[in-house]
Each structure stands twice: as C-alpha cells, then as structure tokens.
C-alpha atoms as a PDB file:
ATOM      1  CA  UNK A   1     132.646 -27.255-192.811  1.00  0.00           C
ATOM      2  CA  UNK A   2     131.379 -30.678-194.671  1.00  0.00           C
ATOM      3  CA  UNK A   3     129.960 -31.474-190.596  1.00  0.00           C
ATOM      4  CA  UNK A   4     128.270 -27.938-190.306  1.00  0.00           C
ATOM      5  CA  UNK A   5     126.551 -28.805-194.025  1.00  0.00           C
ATOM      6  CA  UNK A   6     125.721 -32.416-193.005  1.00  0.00           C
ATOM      7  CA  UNK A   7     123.814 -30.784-189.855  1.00  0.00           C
ATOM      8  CA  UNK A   8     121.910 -28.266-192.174  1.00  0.00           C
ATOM      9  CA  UNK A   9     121.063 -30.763-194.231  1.00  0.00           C
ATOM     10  CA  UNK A  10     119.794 -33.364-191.847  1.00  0.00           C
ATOM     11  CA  UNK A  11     117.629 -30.605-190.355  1.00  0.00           C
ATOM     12  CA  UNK A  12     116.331 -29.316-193.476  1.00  0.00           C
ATOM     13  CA  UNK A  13     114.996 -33.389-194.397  1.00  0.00           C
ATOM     14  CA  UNK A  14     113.719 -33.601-190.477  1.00  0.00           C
ATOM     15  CA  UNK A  15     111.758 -30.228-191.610  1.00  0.00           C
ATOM     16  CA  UNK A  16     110.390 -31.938-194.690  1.00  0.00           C
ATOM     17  CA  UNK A  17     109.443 -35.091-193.540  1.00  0.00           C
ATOM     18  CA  UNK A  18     107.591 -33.175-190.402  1.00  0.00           C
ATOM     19  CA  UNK A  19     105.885 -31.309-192.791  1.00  0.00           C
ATOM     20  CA  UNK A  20     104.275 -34.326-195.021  1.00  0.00           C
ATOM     21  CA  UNK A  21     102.586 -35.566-191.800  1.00  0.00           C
ATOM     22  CA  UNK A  22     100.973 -31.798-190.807  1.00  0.00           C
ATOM     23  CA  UNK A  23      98.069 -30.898-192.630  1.00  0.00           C
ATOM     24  CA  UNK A  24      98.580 -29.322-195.893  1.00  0.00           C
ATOM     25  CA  UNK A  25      95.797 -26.243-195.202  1.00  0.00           C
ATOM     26  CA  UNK A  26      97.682 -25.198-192.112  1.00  0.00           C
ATOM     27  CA  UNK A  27     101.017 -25.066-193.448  1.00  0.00           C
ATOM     28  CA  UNK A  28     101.837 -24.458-197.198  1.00  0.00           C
ATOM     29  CA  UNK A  29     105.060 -25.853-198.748  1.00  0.00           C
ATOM     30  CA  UNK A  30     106.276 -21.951-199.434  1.00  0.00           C
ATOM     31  CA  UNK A  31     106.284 -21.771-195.198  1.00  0.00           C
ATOM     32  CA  UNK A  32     108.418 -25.233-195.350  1.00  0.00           C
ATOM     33  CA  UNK A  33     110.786 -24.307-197.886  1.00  0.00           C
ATOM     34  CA  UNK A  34     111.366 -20.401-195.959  1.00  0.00           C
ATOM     35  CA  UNK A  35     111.376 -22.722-192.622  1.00  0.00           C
ATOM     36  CA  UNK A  36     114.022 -25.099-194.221  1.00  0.00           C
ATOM     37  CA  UNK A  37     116.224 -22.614-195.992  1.00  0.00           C
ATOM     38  CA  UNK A  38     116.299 -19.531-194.545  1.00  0.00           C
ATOM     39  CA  UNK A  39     117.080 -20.131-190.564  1.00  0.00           C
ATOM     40  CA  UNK A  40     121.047 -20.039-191.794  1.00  0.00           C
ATOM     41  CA  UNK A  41     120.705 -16.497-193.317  1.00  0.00           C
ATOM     42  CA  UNK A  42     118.288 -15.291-190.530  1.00  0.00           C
ATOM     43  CA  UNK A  43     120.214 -16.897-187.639  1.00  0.00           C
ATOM     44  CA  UNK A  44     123.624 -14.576-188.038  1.00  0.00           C
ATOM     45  CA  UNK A  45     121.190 -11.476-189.069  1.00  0.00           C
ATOM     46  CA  UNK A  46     119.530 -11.825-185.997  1.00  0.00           C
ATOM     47  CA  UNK A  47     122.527 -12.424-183.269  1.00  0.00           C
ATOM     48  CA  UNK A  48     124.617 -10.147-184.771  1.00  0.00           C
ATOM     49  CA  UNK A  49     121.398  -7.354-184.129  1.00  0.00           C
ATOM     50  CA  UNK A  50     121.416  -8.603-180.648  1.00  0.00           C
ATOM     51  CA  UNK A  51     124.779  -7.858-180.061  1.00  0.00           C
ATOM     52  CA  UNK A  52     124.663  -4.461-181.141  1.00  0.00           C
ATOM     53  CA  UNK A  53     122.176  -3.731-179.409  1.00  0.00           C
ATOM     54  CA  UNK A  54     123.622  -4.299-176.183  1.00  0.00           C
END
C-alpha cells in the first residue's frame, strides 16, 4: 500500500510542478487541485461503470 501512495503522490507533485510552468489564465489552481486529487476516486467510478456496462 505505502508503494501505491508513494506513486499517487509522486504524480500529484509531477501535476503541480507542470502546472507552475502553464499559464495561470488557462488553467486555474481549482482545475490542478481536481486534476491532482480526484483521478483516484474517479478512476474506480469509472471502470467499474465500464464493466457493467458490458
């Protein structure tokens, strides 16, 4: 579990530090932070749709 958090993590700082070099009128830090923290929650929501659906 500790590698699966480490991963998240790692990605969430790669988001960040991406989105301090992009222009600050085309993304806003509410788009980062929703980028950042919700793709964990989404991610399940989403695949476990897709597999009912088949």
């Amino acid at each position: 579990m500790r590698e699966v958090l480490m991963v998240y993590l790692c990605g969430v700082v790669v988001l960040l530090l991406i989105a301090t070099t992009i222009d600050e009128d085309d993304v806003s830090l509410d788009h980062i932070l929703i980028a950042g923290f919700g793709w964990p929650i989404l991610t399940p929501i989403l695949a476990l749709r897709a597999w009912n659906s088949r």
